[in-house]
C-alpha atoms as a PDB file:
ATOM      1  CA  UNK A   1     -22.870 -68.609  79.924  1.00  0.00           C
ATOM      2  CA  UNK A   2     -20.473 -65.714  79.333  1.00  0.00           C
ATOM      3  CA  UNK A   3     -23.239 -63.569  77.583  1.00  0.00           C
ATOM      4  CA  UNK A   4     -21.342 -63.263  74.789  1.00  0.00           C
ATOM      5  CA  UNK A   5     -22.733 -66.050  73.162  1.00  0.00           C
ATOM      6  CA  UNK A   6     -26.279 -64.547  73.270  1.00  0.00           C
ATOM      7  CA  UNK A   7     -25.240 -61.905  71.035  1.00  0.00           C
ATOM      8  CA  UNK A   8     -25.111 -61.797  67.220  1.00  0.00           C
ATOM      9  CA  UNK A   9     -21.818 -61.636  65.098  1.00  0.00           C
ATOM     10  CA  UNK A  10     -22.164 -58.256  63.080  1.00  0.00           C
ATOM     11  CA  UNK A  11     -20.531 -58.040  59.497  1.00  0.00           C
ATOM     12  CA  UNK A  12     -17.784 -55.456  59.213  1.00  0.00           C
ATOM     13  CA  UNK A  13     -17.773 -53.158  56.580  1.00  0.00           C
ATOM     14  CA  UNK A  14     -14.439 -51.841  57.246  1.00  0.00           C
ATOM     15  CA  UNK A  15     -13.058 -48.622  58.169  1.00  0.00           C
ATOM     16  CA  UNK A  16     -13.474 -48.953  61.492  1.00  0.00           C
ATOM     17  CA  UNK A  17     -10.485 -49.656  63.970  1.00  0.00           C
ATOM     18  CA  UNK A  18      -9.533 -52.696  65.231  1.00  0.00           C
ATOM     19  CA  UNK A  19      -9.977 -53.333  69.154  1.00  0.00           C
ATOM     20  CA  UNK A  20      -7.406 -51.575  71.753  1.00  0.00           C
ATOM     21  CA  UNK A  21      -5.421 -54.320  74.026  1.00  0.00           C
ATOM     22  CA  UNK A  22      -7.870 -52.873  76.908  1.00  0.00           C
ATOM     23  CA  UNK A  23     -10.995 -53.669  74.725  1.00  0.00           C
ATOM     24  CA  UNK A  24      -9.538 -57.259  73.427  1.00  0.00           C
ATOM     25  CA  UNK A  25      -8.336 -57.807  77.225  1.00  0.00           C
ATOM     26  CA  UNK A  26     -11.835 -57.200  78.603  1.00  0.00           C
ATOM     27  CA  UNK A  27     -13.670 -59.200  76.550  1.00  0.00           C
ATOM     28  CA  UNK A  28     -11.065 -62.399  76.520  1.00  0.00           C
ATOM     29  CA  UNK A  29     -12.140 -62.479  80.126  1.00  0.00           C
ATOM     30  CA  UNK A  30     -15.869 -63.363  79.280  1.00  0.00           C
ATOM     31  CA  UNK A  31     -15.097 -66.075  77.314  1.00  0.00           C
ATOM     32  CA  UNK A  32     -12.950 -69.865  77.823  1.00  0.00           C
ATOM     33  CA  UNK A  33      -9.647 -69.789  79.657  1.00  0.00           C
ATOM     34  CA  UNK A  34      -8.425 -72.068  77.112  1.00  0.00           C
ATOM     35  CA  UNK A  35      -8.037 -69.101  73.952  1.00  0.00           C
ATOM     36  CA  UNK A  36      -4.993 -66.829  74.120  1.00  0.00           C
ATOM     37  CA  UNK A  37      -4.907 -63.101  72.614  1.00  0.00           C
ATOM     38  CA  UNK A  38      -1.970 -63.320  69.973  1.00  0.00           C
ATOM     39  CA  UNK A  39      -0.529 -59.793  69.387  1.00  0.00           C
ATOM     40  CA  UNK A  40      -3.831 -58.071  70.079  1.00  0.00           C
ATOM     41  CA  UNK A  41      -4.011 -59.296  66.689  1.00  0.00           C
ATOM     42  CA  UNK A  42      -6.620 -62.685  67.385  1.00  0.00           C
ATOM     43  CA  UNK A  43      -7.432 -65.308  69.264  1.00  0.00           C
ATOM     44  CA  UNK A  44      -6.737 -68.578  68.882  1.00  0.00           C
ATOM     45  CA  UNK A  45      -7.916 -72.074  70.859  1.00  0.00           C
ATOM     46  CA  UNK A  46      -6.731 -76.014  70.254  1.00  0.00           C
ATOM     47  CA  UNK A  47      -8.914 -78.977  71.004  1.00  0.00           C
ATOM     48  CA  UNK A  48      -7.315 -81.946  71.393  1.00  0.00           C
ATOM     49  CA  UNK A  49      -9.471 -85.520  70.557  1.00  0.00           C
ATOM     50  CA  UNK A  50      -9.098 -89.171  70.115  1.00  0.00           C
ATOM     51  CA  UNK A  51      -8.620 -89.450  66.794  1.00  0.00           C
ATOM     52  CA  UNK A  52      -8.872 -87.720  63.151  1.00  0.00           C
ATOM     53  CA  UNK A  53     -12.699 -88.431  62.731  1.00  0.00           C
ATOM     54  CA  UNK A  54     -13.594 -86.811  66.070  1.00  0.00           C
ATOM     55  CA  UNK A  55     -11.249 -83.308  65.160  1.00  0.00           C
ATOM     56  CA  UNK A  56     -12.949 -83.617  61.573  1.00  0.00           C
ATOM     57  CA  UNK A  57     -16.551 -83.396  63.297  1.00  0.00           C
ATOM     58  CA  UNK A  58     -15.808 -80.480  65.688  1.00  0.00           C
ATOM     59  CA  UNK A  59     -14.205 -78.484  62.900  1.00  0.00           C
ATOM     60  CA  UNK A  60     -17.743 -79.082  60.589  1.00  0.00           C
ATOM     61  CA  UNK A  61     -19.441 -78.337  63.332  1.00  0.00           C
ATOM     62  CA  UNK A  62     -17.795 -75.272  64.223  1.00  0.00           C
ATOM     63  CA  UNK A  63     -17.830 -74.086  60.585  1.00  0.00           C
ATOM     64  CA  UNK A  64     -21.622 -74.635  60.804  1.00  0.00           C
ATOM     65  CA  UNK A  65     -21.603 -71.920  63.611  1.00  0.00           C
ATOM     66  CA  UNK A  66     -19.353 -70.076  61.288  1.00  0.00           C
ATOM     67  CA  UNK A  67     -21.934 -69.996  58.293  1.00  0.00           C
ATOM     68  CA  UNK A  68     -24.784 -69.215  60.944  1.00  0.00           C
ATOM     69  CA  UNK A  69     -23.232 -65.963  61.904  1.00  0.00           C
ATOM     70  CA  UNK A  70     -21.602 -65.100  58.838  1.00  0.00           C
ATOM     71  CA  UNK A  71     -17.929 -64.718  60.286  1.00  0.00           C
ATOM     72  CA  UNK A  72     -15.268 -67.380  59.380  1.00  0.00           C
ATOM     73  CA  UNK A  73     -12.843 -68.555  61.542  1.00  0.00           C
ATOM     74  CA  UNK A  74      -9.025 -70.208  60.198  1.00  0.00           C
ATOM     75  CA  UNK A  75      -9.206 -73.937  60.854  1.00  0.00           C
ATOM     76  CA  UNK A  76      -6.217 -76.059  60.944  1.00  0.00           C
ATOM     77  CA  UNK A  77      -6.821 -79.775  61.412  1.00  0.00           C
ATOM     78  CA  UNK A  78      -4.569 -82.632  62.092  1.00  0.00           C
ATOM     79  CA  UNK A  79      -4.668 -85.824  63.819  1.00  0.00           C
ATOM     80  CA  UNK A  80      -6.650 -85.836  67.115  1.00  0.00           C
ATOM     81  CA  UNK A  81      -6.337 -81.828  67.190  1.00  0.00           C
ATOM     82  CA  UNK A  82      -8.278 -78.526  65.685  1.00  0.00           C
ATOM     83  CA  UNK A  83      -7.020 -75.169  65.481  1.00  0.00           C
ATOM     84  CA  UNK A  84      -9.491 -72.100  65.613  1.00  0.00           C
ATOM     85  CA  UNK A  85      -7.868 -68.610  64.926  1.00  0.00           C
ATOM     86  CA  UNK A  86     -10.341 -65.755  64.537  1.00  0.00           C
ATOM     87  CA  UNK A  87     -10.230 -62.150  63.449  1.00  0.00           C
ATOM     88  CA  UNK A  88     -12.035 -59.772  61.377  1.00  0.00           C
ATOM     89  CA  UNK A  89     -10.042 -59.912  57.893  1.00  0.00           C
ATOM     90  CA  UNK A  90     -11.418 -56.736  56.634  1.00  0.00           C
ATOM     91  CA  UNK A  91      -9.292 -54.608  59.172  1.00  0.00           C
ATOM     92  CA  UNK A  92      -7.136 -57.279  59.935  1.00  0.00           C
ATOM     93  CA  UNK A  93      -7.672 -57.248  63.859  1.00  0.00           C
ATOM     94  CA  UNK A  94     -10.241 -57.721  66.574  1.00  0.00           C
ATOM     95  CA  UNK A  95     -13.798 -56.877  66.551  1.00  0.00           C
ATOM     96  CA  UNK A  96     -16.322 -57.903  69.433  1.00  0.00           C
ATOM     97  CA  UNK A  97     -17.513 -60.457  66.902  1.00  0.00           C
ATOM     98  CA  UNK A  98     -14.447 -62.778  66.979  1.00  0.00           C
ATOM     99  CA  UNK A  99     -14.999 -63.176  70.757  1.00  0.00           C
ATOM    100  CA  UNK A 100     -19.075 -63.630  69.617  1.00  0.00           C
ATOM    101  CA  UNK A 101     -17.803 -66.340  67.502  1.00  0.00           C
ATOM    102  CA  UNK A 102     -15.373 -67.629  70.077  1.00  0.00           C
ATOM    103  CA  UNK A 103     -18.215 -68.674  72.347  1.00  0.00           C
ATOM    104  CA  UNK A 104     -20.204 -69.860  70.228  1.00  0.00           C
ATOM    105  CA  UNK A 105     -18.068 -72.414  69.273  1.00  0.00           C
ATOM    106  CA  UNK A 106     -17.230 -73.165  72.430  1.00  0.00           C
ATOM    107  CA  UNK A 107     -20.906 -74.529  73.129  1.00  0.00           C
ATOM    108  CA  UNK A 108     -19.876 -77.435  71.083  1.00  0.00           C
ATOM    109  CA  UNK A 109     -18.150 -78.621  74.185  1.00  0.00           C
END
């Protein structure tokens, strides 16, 4: 448990700034080794399964979370792998949310 995942994802309205590389560094710590900070800009993870079927049910799954908290992650899906990049659209960078989201979804391991 990071603690993060305890916490609700909180809809942005905008006009507030994105997370400082500080901020995003601090809180990339609390969650899974296995996402990477891209450009301060998000995060992003890959899970890699045994087939297409197995990817397809993690990535449903994961948009179920998605719906629950009302903050989508980017999905890319391929054979035996899933893609999750997350940020908050409406300023187009980080929020405390995305990381929020990011554990979340990592509870589906």
């Amino acid at each position: 448990m990071t603690g993060l995942e305890g916490k609700k994802c909180v809809p942005c309205e905008g006009g507030i700034p994105p997370l400082n590389e500080e901020e995003s560094a601090e809180l990339i710590a609390m969650i899974n080794d296995n996402w990477a900070l891209v450009d301060n800009h998000h995060i992003e993870r890959i899970w890699e399964f045994n087939d297409f079927q197995s990817a397809l049910k993690f990535v449903n799954l994961a948009g179920m979370i998605c719906e629950e908290e009302g903050h989508h992650a980017n999905f890319e899906i391929s054979w035996g792998r899933a893609k999750a990049l997350i940020w908050t659209h409406k300023i187009d960078g980080l929020t405390e949310s995305d990381f929020i989201l990011a554990a979340k979804i990592d509870e589906l391991e």
